[in-house]
Structures are given as C-alpha cells and as structure tokens.
N, C-alpha and C. Protein backbone atom coordinates (compact mmCIF):
# COMPACT_ATOMS: atom_id res chain seq x y z
N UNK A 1 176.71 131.60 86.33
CA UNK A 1 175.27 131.60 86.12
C UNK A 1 174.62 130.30 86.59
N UNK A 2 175.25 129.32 86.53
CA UNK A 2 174.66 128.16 87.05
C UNK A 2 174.29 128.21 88.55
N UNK A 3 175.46 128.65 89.42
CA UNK A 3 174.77 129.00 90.68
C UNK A 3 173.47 129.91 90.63
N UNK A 4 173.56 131.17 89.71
CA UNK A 4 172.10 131.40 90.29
C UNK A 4 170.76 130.59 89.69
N UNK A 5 170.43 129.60 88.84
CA UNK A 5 170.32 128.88 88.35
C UNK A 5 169.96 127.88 89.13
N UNK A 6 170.65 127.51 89.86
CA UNK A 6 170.08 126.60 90.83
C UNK A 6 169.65 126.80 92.05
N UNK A 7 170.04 128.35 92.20
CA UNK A 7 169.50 129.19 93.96
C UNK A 7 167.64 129.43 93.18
N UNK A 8 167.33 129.73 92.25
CA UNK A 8 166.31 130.05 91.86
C UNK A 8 165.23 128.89 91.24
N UNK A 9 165.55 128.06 90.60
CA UNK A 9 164.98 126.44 90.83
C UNK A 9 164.61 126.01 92.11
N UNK A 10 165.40 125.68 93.33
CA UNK A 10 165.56 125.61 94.14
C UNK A 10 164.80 126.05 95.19
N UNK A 11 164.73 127.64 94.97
CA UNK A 11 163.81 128.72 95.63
C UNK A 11 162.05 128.86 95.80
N UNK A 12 162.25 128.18 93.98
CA UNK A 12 160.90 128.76 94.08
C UNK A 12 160.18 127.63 92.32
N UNK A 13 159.77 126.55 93.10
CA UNK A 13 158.83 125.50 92.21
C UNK A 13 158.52 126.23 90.69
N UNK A 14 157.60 127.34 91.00
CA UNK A 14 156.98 127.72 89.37
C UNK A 14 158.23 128.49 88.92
N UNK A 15 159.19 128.85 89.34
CA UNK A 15 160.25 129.63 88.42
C UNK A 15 160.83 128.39 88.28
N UNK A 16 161.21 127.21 88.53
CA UNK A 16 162.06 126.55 88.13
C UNK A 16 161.34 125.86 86.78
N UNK A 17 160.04 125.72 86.69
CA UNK A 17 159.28 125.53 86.06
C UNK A 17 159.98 126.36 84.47
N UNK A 18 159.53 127.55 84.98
CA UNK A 18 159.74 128.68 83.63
C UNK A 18 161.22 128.37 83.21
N UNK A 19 162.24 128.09 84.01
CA UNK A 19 163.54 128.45 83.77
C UNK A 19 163.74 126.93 82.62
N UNK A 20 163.35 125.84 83.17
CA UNK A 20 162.85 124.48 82.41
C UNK A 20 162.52 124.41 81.01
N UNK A 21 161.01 125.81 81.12
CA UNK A 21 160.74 125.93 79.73
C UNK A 21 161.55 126.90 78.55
N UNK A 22 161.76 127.98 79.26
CA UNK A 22 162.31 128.91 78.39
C UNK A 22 164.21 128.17 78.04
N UNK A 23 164.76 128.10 78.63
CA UNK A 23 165.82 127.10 78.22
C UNK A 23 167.19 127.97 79.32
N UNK A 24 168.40 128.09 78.31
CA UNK A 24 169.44 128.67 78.84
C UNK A 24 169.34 130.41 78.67
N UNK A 25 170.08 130.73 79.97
CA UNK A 25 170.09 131.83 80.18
C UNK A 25 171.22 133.04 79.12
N UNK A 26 170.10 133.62 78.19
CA UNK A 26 171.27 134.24 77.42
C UNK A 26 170.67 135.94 77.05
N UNK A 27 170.84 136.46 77.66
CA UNK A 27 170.40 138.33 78.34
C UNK A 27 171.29 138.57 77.10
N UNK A 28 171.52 139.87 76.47
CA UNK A 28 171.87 140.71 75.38
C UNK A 28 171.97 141.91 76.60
N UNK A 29 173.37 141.92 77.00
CA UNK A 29 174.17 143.13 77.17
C UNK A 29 174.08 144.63 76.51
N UNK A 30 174.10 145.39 76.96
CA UNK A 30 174.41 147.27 76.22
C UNK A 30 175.54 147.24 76.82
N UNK A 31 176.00 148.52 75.98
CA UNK A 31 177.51 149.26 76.88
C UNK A 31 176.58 150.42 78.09
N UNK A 32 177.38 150.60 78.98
CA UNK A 32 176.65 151.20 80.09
C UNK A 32 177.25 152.79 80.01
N UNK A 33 177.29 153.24 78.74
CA UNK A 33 177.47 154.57 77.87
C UNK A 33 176.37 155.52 78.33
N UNK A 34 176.87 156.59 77.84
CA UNK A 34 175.52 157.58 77.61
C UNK A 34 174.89 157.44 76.11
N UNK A 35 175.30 156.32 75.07
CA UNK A 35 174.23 156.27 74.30
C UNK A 35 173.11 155.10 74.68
N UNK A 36 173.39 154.38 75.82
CA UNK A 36 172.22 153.36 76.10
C UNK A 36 171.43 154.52 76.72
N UNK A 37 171.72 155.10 77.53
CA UNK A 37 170.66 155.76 78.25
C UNK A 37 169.63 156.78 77.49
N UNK A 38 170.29 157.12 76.58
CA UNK A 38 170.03 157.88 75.25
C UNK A 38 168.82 157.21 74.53
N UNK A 39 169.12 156.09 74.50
CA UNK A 39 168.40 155.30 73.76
C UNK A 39 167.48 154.72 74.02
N UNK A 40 167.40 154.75 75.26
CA UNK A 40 166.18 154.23 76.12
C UNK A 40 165.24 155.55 76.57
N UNK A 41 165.40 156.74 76.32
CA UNK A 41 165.01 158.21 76.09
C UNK A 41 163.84 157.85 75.34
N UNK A 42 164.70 157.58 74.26
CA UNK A 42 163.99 157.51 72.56
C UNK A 42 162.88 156.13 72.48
N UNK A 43 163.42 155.64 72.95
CA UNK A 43 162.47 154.47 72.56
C UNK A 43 161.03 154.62 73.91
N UNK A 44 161.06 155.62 74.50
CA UNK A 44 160.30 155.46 75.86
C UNK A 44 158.82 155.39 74.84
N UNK A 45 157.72 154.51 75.38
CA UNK A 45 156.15 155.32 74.42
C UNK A 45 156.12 155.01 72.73
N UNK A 46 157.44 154.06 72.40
CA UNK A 46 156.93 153.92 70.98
C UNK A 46 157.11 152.47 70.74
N UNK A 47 156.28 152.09 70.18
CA UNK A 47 156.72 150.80 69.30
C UNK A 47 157.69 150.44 68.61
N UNK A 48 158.25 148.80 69.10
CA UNK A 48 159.74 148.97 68.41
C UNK A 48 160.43 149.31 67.09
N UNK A 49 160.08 148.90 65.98
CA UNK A 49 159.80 148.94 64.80
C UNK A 49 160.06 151.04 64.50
N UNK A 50 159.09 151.77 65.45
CA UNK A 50 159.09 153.04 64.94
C UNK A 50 160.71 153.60 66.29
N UNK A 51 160.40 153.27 66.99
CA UNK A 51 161.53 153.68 67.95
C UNK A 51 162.91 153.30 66.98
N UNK A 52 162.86 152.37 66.88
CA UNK A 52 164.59 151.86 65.87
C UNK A 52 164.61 152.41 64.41
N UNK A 53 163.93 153.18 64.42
CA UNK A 53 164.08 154.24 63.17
C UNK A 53 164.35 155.47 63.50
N UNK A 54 163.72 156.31 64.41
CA UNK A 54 163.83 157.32 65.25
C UNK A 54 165.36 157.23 65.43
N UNK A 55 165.50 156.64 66.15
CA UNK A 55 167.02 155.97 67.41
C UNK A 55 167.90 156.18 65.87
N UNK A 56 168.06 155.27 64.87
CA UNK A 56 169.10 155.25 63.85
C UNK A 56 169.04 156.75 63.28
N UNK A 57 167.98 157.29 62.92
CA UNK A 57 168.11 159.01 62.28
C UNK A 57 168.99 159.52 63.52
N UNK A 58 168.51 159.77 64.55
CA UNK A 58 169.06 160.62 65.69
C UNK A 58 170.60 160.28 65.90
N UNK A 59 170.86 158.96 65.93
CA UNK A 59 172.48 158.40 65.70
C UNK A 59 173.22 158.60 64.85
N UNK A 60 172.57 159.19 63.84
CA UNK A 60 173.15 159.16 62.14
C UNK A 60 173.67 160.56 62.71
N UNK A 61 172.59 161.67 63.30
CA UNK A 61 172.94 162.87 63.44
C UNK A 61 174.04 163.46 64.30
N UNK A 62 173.92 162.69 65.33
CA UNK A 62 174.70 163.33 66.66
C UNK A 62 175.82 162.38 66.95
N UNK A 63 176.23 160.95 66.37
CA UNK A 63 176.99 160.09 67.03
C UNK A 63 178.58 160.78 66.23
N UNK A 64 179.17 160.41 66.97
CA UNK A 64 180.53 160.19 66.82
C UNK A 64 181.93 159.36 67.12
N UNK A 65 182.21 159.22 65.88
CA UNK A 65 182.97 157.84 65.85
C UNK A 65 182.15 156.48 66.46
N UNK A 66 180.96 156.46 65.81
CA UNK A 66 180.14 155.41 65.97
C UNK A 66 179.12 155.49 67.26
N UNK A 67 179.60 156.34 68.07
CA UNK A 67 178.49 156.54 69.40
C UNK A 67 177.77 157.57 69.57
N UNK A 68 176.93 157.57 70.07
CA UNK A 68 176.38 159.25 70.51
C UNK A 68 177.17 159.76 71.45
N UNK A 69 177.80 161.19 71.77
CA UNK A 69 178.16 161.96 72.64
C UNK A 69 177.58 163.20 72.92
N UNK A 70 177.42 163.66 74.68
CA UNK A 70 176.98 164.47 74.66
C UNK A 70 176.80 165.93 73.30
N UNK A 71 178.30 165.55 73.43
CA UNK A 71 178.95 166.97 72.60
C UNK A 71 177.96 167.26 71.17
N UNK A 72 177.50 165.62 70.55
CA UNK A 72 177.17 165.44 69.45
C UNK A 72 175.34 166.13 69.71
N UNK A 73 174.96 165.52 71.07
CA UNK A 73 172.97 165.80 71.00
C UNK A 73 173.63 167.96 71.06
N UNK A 74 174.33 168.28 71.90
CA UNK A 74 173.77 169.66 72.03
C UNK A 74 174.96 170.41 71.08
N UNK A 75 175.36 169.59 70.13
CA UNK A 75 175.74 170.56 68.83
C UNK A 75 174.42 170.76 67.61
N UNK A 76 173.76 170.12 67.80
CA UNK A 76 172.28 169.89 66.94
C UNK A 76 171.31 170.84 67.43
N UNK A 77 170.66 171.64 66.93
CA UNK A 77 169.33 172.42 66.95
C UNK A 77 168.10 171.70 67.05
N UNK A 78 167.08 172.51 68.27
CA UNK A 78 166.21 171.60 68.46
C UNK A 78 165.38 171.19 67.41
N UNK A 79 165.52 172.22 65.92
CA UNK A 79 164.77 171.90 64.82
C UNK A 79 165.35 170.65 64.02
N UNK A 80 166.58 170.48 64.22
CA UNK A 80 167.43 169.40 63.42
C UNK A 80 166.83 168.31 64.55
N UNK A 81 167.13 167.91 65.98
CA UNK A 81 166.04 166.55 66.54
C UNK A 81 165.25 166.50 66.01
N UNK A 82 164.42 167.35 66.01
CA UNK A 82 162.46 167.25 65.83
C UNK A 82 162.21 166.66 64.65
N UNK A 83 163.69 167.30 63.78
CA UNK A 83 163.49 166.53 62.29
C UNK A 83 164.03 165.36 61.91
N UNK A 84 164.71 164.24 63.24
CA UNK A 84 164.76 163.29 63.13
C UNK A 84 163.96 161.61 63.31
N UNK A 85 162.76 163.23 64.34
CA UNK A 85 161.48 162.10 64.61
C UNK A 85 161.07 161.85 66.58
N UNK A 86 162.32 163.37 66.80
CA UNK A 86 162.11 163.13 68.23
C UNK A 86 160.78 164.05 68.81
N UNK A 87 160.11 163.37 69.74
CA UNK A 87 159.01 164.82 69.99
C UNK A 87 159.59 166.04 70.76
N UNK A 88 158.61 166.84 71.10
CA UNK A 88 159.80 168.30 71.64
C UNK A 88 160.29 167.80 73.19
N UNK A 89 159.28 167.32 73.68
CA UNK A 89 159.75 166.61 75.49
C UNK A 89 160.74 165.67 75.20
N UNK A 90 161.34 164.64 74.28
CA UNK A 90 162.19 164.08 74.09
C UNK A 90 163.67 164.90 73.85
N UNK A 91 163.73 165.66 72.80
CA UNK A 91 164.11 167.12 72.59
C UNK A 91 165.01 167.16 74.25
N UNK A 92 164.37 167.48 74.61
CA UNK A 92 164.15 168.18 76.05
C UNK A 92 165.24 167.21 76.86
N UNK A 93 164.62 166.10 77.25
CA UNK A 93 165.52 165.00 78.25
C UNK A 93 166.69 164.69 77.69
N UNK A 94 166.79 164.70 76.24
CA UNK A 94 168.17 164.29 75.62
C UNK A 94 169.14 165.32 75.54
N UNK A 95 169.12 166.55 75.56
CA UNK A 95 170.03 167.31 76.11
C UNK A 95 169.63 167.99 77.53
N UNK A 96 169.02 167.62 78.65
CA UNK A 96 168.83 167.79 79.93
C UNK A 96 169.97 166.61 80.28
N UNK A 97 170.12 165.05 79.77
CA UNK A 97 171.22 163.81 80.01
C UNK A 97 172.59 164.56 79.53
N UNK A 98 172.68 165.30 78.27
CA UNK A 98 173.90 165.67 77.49
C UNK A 98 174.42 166.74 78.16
N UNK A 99 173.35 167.63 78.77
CA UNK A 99 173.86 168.75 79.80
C UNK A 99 174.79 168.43 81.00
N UNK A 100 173.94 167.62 81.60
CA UNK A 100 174.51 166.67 83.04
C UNK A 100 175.84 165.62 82.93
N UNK A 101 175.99 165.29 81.76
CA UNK A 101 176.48 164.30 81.69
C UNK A 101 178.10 165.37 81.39
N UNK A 102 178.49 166.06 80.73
CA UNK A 102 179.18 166.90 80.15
C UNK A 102 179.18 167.92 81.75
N UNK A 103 178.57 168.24 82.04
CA UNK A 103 178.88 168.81 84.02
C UNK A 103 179.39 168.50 84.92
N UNK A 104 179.28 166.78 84.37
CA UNK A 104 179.86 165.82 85.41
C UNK A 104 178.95 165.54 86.35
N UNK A 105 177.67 166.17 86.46
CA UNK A 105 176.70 165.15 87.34
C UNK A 105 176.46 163.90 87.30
N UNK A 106 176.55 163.42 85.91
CA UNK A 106 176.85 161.80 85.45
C UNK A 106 177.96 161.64 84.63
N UNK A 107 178.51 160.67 85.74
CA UNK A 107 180.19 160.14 85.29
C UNK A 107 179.79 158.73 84.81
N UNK A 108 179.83 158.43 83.71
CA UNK A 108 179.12 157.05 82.75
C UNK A 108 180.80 156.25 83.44
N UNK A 109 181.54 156.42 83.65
CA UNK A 109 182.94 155.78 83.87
C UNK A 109 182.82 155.56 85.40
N UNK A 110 181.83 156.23 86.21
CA UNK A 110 182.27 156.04 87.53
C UNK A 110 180.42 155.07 87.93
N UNK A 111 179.98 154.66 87.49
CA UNK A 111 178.72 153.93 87.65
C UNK A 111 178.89 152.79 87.97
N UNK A 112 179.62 151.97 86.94
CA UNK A 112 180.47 150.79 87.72
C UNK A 112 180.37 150.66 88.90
N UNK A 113 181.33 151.20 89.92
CA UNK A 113 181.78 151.05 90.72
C UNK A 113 180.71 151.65 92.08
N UNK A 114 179.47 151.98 91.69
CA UNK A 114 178.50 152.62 92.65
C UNK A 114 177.53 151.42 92.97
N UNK A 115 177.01 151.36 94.23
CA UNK A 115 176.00 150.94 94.42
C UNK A 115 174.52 150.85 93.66
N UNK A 116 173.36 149.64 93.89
CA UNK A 116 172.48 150.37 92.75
C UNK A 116 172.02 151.73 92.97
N UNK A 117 171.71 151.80 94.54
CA UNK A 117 170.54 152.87 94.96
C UNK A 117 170.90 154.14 94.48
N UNK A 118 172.50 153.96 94.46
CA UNK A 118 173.27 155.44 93.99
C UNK A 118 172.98 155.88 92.53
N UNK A 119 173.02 154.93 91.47
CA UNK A 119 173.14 154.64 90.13
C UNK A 119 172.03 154.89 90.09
N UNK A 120 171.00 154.60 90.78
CA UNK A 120 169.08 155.24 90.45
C UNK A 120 169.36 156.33 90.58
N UNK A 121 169.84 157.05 91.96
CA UNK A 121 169.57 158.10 92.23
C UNK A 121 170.61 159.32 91.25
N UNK A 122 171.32 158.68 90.86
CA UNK A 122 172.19 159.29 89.74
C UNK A 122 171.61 159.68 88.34
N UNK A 123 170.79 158.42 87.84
CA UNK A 123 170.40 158.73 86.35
C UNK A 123 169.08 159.26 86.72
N UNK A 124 167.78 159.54 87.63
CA UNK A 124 166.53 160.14 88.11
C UNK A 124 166.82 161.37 87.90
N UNK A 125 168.21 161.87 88.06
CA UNK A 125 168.84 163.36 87.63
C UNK A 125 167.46 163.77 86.53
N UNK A 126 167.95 163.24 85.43
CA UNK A 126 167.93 163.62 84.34
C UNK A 126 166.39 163.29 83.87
N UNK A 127 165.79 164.50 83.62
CA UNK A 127 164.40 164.29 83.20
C UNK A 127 164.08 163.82 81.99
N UNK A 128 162.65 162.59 82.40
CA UNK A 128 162.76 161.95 81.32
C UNK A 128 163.20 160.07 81.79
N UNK A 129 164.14 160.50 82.99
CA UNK A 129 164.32 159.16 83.47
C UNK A 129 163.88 158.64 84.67
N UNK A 130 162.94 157.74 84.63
CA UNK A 130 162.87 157.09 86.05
C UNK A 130 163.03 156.30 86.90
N UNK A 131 162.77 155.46 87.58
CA UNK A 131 163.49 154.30 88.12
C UNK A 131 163.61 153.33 87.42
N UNK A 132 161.80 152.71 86.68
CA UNK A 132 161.73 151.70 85.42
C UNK A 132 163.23 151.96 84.66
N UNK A 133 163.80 152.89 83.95
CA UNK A 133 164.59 153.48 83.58
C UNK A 133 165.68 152.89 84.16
N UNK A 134 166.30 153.74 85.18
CA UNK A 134 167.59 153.35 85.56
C UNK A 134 167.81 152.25 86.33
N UNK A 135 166.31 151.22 86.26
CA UNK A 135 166.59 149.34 86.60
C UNK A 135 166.94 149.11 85.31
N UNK A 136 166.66 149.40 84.25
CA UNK A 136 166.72 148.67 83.25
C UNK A 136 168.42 148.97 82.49
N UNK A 137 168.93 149.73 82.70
CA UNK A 137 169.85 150.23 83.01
C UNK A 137 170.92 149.64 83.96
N UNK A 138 170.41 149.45 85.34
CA UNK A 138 171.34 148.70 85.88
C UNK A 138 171.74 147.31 85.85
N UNK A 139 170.36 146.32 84.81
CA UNK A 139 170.17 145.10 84.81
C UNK A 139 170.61 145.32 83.18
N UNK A 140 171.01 145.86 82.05
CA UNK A 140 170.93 145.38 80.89
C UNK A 140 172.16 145.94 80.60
N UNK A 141 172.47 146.91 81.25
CA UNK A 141 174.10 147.71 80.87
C UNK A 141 174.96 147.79 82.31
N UNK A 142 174.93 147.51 83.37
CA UNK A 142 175.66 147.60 84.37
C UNK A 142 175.97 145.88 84.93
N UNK A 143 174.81 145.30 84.36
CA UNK A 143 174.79 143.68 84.99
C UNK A 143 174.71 143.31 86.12
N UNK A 144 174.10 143.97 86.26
CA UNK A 144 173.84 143.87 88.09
C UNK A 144 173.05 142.62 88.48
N UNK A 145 173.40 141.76 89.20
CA UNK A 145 172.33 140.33 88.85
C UNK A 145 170.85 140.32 89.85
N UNK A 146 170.95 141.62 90.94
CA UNK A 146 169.70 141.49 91.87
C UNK A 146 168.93 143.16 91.50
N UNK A 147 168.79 143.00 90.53
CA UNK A 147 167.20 144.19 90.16
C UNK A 147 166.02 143.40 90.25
N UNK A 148 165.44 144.05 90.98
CA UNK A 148 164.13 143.67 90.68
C UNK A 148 163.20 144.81 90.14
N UNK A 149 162.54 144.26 88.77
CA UNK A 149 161.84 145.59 87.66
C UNK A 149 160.45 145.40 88.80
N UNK A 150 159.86 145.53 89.82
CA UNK A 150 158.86 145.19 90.59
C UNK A 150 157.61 146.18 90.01
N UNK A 151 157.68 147.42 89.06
CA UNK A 151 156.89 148.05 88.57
C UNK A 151 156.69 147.73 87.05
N UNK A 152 157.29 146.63 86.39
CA UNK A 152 157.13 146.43 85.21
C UNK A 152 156.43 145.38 84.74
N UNK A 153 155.56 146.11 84.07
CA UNK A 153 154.00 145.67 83.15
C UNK A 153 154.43 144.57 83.22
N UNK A 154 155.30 144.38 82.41
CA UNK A 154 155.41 142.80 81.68
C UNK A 154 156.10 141.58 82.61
N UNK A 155 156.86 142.42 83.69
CA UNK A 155 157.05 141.10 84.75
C UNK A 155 155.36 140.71 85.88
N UNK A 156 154.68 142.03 86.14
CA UNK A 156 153.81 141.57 86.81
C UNK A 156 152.76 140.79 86.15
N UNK A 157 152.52 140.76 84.31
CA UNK A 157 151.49 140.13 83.51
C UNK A 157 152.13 138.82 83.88
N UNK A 158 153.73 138.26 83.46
CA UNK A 158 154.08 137.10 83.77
C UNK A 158 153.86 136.24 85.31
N UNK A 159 154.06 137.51 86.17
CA UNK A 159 153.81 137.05 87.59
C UNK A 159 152.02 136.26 87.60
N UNK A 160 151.17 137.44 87.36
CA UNK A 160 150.10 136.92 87.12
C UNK A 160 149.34 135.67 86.59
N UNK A 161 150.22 135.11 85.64
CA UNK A 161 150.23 134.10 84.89
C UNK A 161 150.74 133.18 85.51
N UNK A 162 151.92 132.88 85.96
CA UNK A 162 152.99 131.93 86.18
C UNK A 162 152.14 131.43 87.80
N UNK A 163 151.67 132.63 88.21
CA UNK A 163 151.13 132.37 89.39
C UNK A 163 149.61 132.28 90.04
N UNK A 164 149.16 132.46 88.67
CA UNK A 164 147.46 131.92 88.50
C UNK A 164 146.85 133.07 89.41
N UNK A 165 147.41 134.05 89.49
CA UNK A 165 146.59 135.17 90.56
C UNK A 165 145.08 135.61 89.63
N UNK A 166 144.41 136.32 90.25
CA UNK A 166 143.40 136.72 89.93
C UNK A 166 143.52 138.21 89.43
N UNK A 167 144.23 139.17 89.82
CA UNK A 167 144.48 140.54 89.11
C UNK A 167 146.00 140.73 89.51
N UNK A 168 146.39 141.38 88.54
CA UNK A 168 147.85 141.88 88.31
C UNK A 168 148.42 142.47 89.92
N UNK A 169 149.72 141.59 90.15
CA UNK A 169 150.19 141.77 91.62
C UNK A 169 150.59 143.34 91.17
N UNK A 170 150.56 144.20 92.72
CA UNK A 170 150.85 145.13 93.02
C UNK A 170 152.53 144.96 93.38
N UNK A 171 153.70 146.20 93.07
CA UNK A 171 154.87 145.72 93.39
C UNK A 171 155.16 145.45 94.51
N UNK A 172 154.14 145.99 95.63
CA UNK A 172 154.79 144.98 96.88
C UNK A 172 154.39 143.96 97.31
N UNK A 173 153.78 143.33 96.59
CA UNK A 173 153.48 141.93 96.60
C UNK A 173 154.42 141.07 95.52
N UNK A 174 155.03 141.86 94.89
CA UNK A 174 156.17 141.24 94.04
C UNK A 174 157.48 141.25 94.88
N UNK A 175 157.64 142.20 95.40
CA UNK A 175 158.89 142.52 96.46
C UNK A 175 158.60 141.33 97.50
N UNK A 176 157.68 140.69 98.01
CA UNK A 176 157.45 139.89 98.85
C UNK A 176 157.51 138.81 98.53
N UNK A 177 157.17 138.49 97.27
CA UNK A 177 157.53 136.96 96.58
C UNK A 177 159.16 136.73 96.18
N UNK A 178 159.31 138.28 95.62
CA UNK A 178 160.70 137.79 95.47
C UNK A 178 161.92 137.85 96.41
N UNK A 179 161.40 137.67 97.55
CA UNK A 179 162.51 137.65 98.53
C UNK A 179 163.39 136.37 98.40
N UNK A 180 162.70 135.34 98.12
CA UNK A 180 163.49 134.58 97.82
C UNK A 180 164.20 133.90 96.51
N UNK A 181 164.01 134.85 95.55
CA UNK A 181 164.76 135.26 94.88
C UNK A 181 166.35 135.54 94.42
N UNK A 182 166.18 136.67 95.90
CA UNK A 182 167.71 137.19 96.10
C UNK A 182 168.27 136.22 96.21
N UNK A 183 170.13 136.58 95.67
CA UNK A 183 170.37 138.00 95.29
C UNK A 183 170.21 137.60 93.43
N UNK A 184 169.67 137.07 92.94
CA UNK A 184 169.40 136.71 91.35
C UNK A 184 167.90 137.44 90.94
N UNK A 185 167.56 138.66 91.06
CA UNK A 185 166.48 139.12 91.10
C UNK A 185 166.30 139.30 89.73
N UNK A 186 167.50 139.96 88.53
CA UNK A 186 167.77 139.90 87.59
C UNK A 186 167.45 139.00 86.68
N UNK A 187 167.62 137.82 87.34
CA UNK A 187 167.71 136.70 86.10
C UNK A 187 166.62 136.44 86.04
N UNK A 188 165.87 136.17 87.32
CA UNK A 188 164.44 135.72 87.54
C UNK A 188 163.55 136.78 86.51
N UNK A 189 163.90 138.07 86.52
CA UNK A 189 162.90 138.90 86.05
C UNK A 189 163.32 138.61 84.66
N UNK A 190 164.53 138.19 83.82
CA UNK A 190 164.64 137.96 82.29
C UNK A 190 164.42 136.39 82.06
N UNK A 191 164.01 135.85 83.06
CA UNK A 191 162.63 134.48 82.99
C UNK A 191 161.19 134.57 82.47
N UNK A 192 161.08 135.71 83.49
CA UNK A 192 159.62 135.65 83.86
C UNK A 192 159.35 136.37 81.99
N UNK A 193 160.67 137.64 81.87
CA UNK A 193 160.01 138.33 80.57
C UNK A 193 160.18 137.33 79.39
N UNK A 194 160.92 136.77 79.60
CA UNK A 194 161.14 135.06 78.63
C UNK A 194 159.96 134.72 78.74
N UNK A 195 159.34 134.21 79.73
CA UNK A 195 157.82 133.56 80.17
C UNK A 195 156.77 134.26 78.95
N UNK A 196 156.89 135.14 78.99
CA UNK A 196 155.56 135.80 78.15
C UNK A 196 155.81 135.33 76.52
N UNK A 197 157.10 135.42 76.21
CA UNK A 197 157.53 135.28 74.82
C UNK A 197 157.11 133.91 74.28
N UNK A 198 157.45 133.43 75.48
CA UNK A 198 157.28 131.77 75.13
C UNK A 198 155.64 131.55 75.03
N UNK A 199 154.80 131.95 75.68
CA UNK A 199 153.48 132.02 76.09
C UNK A 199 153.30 132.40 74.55
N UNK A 200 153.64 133.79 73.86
CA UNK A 200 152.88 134.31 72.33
C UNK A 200 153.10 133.27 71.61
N UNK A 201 154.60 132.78 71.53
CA UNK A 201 155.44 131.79 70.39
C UNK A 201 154.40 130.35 70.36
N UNK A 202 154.01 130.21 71.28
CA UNK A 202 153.55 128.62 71.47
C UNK A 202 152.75 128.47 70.83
C-alpha cells in the first residue's frame, strides 16, 4: 500500500493533500460471497440504521451456518421476505441472484480469478444489480485496487469539493482526472469518500 500511496501523492497535489488529512489507509474488507452481494440488494435506497435491521431479520431467516445461501433465500416464501422488511422488487432480485447463482451463471468461487469487466458483466446478470453495484463489489469484496466508482454521488460531491469546481463533475470528467490515478483508482476513491467524513467530523 505504500507504493500506491506514493504513486497517488505524487500524481496528483490535492489528493495528496486529502491522503495527509484523512491519515492511514484502512478499507474494511467483505467476503466476496453471495451474502455480500445479497446485502448490498438490501441495503440499496435505505438508510443505514433501517437497512441493518432489514439485512439481520432476512439473515436470521435464510442464512446457514452463519451465511446466507442461495438454497436458504428460495427455501423462504415471498410472504416470509416481505415479513422480514424486504419490499416485493427486493423480493424479486434476491432470488433472481439465488436463482443464478445455484445455475451456475454466478460462480462466487470463480470471480477471483476474472477480469473486472467480466465480474461487472457477470453480477449486471442479476436484476437489481448495476455497475455502482458490482464496482462496489469489486473494490470492497474482490480488492481490486483500480475501480473507479466514476458514477458515485459521494465521490463526485468530494471531487467537487477537493477541487473547488463549480457543479458536480460529470463521470467523464472524473475518468479524465483520474487517469492519473491509475492503477490505484480504488484507494483514491476510499480518500476522496474519507474526504467527506472528515469534512462532517470537523
């Protein structure tokens, strides 16, 4: 991590700035399971607080031996979800993932070893998921160190900020700044979302 650390200081004045303020680099890992993806289903549209209540009922219901498994969402009735707090379109994507995943359209064991573009185009399968989705995914459970979230709210509010723009960059004007970036696109973007935290905290 220190190399990218210093490719990104180095790169680019106001991130070295942020990297200065926010401190050492320490990201919180998922397992790159089908209950992260699961879980990022559930939490899509809610506030955290109500999502991590949702998420624990629904886990209580369907997990096994401590995880969620397909086997576990589509042994449950859609009246038993609904009555854990999921809406019916949630319902819906979480056994549309448990369907696929159990088909073998998604091999959670063979993701690893795929490229990102593949690993997008792998979890987009499953409705309900989209790219926001399966970056966040490839950067929080696969560890991939060059995602760039280039459509996410909260990196372009930080961009905006960090970079005194006048209205919220469009992502290809983020794709263009962060060229020099690469290949630490990752870290930079759990800066920039550091950046904001630090900004409320202060």
């Amino acid at each position: 991590m220190r190399k990218a650390l210093l490719h990104l200081k180095q790169a680019d004045p106001i991130l070295r700035a942020i990297v200065e303020r926010v401190g050492p680099y320490r990201i919180r890992y998922a397992e790159p399971d089908f209950e992260t993806l699961a879980r990022s289903i559930v939490f899509q549209q809610l506030s955290g607080q109500s999502a991590r209540a949702i998420f624990g009922r629904v886990k209580q219901l369907v997990a096994d031996n401590g995880r969620m498994t397909p086997h576990g969402v589509l042994a449950r009735t859609d009246a038993e979800l609904r009555a854990a707090g999921l809406s019916r379109h949630k319902v819906g994507y979480l056994r549309d993932l448990a369907q696929k995943t159990r088909a073998g359209h998604i091999d959670f064991a063979r993701l690893p070893a795929l490229p990102d573009d593949d690993v997008i185009r792998q979890l987009t399968m499953v409705k309900g998921v989209g790219v926001w989705t399966a970056q966040m995914f490839l950067l929080f459970a696969l560890r991939r160190l060059n995602v760039l979230a280039a459509g996410d709210l909260g990196i372009r509010s930080a961009i905006r900020r960090a970079y005194r723009l006048r209205t919220l960059p469009k992502p290809s004007r983020i794709e263009q700044l962060a060229r020099k970036w690469h290949p630490y696109c990752s870290v930079a973007c759990w800066y920039l979302w550091r950046s904001s935290d630090d900004v409320l905290l202060s």
